[in-house]
C-alpha atoms as a PDB file:
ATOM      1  CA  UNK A   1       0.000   0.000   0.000  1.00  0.00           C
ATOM      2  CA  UNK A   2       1.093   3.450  -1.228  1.00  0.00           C
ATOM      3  CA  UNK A   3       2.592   5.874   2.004  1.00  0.00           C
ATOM      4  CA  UNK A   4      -0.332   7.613   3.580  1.00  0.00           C
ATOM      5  CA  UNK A   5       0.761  12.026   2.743  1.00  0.00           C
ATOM      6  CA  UNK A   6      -1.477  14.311   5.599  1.00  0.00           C
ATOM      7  CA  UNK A   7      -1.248  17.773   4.347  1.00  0.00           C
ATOM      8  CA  UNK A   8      -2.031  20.497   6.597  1.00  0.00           C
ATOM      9  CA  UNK A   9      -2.374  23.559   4.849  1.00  0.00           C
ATOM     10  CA  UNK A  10      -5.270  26.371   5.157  1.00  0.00           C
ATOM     11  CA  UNK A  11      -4.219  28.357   1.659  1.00  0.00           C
ATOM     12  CA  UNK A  12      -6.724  26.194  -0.584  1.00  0.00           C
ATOM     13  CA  UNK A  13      -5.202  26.613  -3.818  1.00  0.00           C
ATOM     14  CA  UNK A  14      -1.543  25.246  -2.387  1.00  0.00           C
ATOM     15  CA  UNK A  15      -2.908  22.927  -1.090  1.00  0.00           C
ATOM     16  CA  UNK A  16      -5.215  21.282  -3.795  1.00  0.00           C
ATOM     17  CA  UNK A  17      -1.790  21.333  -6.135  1.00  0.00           C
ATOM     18  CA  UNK A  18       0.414  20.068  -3.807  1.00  0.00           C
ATOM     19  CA  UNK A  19      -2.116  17.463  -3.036  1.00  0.00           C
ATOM     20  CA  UNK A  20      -2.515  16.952  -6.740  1.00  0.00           C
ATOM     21  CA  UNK A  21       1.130  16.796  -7.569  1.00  0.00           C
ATOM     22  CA  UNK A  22       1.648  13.727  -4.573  1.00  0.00           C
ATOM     23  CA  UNK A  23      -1.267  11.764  -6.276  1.00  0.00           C
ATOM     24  CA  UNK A  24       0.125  11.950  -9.439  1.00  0.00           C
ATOM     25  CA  UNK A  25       3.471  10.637  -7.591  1.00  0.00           C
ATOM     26  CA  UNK A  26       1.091   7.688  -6.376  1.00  0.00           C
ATOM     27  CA  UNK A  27       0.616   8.702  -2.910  1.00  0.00           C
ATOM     28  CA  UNK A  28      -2.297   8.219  -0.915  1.00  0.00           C
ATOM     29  CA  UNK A  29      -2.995  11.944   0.239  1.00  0.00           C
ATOM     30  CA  UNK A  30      -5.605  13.809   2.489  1.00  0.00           C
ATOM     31  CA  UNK A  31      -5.840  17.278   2.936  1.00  0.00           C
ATOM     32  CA  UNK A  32      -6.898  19.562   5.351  1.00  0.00           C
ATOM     33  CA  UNK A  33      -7.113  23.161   6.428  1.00  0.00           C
ATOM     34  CA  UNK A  34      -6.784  23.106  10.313  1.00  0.00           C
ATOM     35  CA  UNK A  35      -5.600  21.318  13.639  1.00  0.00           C
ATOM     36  CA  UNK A  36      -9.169  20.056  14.137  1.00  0.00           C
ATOM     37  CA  UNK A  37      -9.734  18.183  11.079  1.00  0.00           C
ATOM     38  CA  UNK A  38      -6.251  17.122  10.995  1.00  0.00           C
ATOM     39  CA  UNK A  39      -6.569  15.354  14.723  1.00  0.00           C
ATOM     40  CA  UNK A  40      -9.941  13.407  13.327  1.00  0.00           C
ATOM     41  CA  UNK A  41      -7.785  12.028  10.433  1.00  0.00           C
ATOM     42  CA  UNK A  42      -4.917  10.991  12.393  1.00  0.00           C
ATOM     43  CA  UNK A  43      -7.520   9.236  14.841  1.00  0.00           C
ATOM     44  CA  UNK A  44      -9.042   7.247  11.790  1.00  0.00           C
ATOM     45  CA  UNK A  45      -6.061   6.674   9.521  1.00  0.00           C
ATOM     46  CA  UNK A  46      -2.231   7.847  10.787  1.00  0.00           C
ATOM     47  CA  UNK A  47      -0.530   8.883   8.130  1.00  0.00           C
ATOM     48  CA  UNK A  48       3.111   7.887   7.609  1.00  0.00           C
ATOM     49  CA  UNK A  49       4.028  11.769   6.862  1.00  0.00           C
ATOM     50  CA  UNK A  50       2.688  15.302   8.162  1.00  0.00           C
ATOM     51  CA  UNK A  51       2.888  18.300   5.711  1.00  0.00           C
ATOM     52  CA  UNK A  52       2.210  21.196   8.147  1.00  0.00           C
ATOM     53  CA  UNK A  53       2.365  24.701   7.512  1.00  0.00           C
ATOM     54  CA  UNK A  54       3.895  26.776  10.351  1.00  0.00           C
ATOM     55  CA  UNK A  55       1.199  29.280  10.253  1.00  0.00           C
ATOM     56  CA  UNK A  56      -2.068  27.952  10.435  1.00  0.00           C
ATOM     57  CA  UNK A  57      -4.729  29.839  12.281  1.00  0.00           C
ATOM     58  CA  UNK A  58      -5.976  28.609  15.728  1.00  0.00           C
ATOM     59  CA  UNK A  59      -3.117  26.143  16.713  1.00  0.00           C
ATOM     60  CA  UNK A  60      -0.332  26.781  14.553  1.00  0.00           C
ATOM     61  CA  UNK A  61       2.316  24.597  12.821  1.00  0.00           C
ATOM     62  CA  UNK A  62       4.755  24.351  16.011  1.00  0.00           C
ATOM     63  CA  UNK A  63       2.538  23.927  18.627  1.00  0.00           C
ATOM     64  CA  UNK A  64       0.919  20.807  16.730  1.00  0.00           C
ATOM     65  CA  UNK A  65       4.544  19.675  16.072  1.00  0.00           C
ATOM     66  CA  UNK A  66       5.231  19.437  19.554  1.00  0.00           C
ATOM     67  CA  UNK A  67       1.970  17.769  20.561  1.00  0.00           C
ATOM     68  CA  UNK A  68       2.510  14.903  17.806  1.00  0.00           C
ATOM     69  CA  UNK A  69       6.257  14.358  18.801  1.00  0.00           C
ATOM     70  CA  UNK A  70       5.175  13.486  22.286  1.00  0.00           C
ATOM     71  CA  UNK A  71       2.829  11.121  21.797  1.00  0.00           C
ATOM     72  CA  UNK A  72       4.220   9.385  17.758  1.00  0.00           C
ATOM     73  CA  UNK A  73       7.081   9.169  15.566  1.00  0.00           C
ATOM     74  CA  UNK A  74       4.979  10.506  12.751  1.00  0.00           C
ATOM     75  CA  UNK A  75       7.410  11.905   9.782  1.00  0.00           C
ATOM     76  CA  UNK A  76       6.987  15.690   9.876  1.00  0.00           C
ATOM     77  CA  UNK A  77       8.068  18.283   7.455  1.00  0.00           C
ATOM     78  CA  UNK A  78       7.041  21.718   7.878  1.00  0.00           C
ATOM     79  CA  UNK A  79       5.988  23.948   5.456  1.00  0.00           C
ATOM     80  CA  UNK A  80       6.808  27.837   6.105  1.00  0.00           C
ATOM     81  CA  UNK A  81       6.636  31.010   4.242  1.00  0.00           C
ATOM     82  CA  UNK A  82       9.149  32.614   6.737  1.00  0.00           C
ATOM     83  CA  UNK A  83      12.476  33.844   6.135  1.00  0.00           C
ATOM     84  CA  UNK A  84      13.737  33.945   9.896  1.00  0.00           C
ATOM     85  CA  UNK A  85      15.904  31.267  10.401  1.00  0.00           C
ATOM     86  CA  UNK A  86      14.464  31.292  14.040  1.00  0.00           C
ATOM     87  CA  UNK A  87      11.474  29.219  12.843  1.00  0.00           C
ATOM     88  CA  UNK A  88      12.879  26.862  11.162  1.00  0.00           C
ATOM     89  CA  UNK A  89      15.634  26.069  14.199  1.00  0.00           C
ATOM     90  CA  UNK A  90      12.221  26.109  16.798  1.00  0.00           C
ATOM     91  CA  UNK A  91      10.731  24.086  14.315  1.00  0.00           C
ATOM     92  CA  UNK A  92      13.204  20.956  14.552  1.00  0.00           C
ATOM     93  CA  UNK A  93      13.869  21.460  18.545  1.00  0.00           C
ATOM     94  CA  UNK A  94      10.267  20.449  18.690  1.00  0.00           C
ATOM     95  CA  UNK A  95      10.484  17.873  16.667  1.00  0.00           C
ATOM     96  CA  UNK A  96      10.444  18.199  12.991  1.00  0.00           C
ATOM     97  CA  UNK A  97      12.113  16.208  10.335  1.00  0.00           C
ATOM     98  CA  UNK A  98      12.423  18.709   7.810  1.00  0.00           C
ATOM     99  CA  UNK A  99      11.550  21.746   6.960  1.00  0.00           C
ATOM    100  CA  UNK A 100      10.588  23.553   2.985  1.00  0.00           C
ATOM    101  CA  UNK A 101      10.303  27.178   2.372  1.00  0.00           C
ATOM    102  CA  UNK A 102       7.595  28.574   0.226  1.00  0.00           C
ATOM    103  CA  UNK A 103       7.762  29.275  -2.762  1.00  0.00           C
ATOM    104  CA  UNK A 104       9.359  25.819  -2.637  1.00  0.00           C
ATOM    105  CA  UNK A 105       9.975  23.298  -5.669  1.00  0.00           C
ATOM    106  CA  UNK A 106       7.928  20.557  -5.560  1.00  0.00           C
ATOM    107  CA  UNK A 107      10.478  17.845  -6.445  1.00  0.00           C
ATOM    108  CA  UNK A 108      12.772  18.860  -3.997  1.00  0.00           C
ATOM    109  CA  UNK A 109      10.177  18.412  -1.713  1.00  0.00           C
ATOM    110  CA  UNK A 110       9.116  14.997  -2.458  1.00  0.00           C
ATOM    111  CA  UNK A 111      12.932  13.949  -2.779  1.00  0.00           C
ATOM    112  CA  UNK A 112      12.620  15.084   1.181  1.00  0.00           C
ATOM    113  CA  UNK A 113       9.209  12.976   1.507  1.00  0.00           C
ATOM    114  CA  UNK A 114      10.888  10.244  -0.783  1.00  0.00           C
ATOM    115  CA  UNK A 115      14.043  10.183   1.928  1.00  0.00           C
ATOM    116  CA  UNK A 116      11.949  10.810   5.117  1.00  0.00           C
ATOM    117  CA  UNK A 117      10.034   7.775   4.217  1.00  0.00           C
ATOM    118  CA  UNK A 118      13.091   5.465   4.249  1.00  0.00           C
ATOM    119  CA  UNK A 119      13.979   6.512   6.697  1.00  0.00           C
ATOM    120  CA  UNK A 120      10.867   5.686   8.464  1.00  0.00           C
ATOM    121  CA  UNK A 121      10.708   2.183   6.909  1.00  0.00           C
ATOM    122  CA  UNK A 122      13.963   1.006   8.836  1.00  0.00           C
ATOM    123  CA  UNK A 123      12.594   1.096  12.106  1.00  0.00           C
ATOM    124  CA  UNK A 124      13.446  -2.181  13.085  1.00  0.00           C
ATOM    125  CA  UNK A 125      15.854  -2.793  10.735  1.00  0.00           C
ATOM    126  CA  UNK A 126      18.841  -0.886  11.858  1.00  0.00           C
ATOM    127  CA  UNK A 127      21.709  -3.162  12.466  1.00  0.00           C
ATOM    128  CA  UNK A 128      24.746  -1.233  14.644  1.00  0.00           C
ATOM    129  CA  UNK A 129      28.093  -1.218  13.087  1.00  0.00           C
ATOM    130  CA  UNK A 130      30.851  -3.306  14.559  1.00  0.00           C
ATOM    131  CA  UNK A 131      32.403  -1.676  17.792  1.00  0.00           C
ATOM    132  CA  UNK A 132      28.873   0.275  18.045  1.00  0.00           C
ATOM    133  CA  UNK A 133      27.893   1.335  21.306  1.00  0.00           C
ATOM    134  CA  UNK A 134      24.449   0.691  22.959  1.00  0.00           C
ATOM    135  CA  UNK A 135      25.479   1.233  26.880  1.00  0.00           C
ATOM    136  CA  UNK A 136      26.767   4.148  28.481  1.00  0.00           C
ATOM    137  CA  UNK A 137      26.167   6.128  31.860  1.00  0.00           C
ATOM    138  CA  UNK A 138      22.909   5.216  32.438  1.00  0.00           C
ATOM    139  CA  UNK A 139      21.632   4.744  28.865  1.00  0.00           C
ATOM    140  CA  UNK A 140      20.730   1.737  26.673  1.00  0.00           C
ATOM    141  CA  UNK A 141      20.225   2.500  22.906  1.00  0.00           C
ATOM    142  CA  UNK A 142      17.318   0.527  21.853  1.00  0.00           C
ATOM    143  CA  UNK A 143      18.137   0.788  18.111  1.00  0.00           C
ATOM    144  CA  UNK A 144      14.667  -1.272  17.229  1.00  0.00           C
ATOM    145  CA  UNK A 145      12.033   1.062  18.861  1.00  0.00           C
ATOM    146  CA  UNK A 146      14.231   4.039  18.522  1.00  0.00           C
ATOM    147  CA  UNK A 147      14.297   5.271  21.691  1.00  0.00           C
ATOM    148  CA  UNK A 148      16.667   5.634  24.841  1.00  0.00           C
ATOM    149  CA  UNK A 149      16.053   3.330  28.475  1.00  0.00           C
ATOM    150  CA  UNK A 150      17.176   4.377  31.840  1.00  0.00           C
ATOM    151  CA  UNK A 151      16.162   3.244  35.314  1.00  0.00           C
ATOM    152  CA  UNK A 152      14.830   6.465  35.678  1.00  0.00           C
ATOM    153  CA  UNK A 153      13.167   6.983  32.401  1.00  0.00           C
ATOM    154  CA  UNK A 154      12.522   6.274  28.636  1.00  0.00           C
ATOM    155  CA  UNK A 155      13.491   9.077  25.886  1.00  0.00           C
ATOM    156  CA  UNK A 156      11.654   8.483  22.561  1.00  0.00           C
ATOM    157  CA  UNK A 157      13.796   9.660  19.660  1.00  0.00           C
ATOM    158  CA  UNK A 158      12.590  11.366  16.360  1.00  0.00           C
ATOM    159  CA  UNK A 159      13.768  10.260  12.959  1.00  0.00           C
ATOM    160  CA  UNK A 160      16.436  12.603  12.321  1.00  0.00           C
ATOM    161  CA  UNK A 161      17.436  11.326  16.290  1.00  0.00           C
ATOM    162  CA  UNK A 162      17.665   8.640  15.733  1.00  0.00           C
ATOM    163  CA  UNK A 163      19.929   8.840  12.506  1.00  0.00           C
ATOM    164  CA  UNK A 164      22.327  10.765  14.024  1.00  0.00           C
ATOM    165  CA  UNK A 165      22.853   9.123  17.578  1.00  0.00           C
ATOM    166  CA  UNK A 166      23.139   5.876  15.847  1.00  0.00           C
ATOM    167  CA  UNK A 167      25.714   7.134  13.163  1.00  0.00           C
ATOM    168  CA  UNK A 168      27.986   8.870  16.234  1.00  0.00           C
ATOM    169  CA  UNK A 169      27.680   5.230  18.253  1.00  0.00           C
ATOM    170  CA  UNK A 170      28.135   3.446  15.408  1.00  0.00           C
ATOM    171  CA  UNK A 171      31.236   5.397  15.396  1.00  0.00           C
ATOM    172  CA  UNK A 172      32.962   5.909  19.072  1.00  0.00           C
ATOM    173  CA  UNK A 173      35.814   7.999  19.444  1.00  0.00           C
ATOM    174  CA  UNK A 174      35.365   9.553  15.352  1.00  0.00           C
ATOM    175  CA  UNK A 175      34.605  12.783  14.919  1.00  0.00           C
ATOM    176  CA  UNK A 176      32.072  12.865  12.008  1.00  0.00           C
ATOM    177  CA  UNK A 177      31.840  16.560  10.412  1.00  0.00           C
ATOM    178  CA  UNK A 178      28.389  18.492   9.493  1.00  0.00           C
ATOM    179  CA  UNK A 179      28.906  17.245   5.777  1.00  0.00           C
ATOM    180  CA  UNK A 180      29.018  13.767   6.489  1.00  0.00           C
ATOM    181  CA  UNK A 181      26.400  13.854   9.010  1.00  0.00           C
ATOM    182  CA  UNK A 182      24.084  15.841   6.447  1.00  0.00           C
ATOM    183  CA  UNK A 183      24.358  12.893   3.610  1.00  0.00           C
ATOM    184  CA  UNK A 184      23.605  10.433   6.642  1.00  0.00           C
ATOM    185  CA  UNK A 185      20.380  12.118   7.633  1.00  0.00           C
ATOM    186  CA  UNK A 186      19.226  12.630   3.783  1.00  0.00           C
ATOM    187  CA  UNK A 187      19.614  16.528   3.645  1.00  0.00           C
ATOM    188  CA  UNK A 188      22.242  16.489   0.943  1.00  0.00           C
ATOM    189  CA  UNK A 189      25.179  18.964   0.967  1.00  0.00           C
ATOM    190  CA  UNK A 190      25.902  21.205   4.010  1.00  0.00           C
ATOM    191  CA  UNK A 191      25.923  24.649   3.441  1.00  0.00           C
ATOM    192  CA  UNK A 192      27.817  27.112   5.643  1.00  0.00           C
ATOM    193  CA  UNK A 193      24.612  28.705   8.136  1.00  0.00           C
ATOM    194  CA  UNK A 194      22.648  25.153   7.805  1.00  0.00           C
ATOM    195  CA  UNK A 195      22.388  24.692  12.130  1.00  0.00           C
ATOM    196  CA  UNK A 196      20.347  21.491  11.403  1.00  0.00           C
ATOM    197  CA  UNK A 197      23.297  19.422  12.965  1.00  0.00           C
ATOM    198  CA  UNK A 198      23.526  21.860  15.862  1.00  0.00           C
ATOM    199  CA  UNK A 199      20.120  21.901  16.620  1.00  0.00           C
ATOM    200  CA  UNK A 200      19.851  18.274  16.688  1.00  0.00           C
ATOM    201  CA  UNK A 201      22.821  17.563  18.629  1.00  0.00           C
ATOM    202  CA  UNK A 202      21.187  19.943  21.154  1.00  0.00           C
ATOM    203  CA  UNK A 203      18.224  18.017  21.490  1.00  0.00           C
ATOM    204  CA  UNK A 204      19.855  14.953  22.107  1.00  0.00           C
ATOM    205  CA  UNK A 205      21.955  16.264  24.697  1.00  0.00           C
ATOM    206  CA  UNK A 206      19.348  17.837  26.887  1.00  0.00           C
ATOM    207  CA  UNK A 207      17.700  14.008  26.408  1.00  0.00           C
ATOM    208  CA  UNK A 208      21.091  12.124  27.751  1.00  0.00           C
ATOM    209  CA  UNK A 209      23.379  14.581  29.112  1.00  0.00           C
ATOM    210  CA  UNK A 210      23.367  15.244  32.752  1.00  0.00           C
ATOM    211  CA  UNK A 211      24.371  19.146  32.074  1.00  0.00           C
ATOM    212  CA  UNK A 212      24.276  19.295  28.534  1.00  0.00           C
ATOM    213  CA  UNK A 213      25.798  22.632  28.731  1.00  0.00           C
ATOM    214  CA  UNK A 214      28.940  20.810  29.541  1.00  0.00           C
ATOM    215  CA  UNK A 215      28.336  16.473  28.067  1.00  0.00           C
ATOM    216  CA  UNK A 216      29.586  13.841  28.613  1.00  0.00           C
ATOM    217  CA  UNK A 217      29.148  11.725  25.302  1.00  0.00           C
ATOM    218  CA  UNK A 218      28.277  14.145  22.754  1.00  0.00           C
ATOM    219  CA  UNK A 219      31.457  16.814  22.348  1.00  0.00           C
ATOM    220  CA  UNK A 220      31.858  19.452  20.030  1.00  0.00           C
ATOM    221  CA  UNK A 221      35.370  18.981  18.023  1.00  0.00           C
ATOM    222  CA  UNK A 222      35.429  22.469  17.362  1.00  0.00           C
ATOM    223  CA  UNK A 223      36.215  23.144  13.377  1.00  0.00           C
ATOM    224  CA  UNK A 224      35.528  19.840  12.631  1.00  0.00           C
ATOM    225  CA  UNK A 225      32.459  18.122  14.007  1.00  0.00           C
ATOM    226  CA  UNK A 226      30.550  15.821  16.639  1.00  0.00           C
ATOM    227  CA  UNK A 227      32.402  13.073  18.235  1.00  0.00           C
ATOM    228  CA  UNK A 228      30.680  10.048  21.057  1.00  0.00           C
ATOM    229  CA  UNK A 229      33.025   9.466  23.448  1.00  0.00           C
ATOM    230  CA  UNK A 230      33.672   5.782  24.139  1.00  0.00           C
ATOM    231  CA  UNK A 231      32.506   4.611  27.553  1.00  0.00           C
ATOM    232  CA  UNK A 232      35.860   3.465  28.278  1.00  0.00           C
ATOM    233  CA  UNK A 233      37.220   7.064  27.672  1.00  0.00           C
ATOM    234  CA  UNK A 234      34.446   8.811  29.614  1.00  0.00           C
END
């Protein structure tokens, strides 16, 4: 069965062509205007992939983002007519996958879908690299449900989370640049100003790090990248 598209969107006209244009990609696509109808469609029929505009009226773009991160892993990539970079960064510390500016081009943004989706499908499937690391401090990785287990707690992990904690434990003790780290999570080439990385790394370390102001296992290799620490070395 064809991946299940939600778009949220209250301009009518963008969203009857976007919805149009994912059809004709063979998509299985609903579309809706607000945070009301969108709820009733996720409570029938959970899509695979939210399409949400940052500024819808009533509850807006972020708010809902954070709402459906803690309680799914639904794929979401917000859609913003915004400039300020600010959104876009608030955006993924909520949650997001991805993010499109308007005017955006439509097969850029169903190469994102396309890669999201993938993504997505290997839940379950992600085998750790020799040397990987699933135990430290008070943390196990569980790489098939994609989240973190403590004592204390459990720490569900988004798909771009995911991604990138399991490429840095697959890799203890290497410091894997922005670059690198970009291909990994399907955002193509780094640019200089792209914080996606940053923001990221943030949000895991205020899920594992006892003072992520100063961590433990996720360090900044200043210049060069993001580095786990081996357990051994900690």
């Amino acid at each position: 069965m064809s991946a299940h598209i939600l778009i949220v969107e209250d301009d009518r006209v963008t969203r009857m062509r976007l919805a149009g244009y994912l059809r004709g990609l063979g998509y299985r696509v609903t579309e809706v205007e607000d945070a009301v109808s969108m709820e009733n469609v996720i409570d029938r029929d959970p899509p695979e992939v939210l399409l949400l505009d940052i500024g819808l009226e009533g509850k807006d773009g972020l708010t809902i983002t954070r709402e459906q991160r803690a309680r799914s892993r639904v794929g979401i990539i917000l859609l913003t007519s915004r400039d300020e970079q600010v959104d876009r960064i608030v955006g993924l510390e909520m949650g997001a996958d991805d993010y499109v500016t308007k005017p955006f081009d439509r097969r850029e943004l169903a190469a994102r879908i396309k890669n999201l989706l993938s993504r997505i499908a290997d839940i379950g499937r992600s085998a750790p690299q020799p040397g990987a690391v699933d135990d430290f401090g008070p943390w196990h990785f569980d790489r098939i449900r994609h989240r973190l287990v403590s004592a204390a707690r459990v720490e569900a992990l988004s798909g771009q989370e995911f991604d990138l904690l399991n490429a840095l434990t697959s890799n203890p003790g290497i410091t894997l640049g922005r670059a690198r780290l970009c291909e990994i999570l399907g955002r193509g080439t780094w640019q200089l100003g792209d914080r996606t990385i940053d923001v990221l790394v943030g949000r895991l370390r205020r899920k594992i790090e006892a003072d992520p102001a100063n961590p433990d296992w996720l360090l900044t290799r200043t210049g060069e990248g993001y580095c786990f620490v081996r357990p051994e070395e900690s």
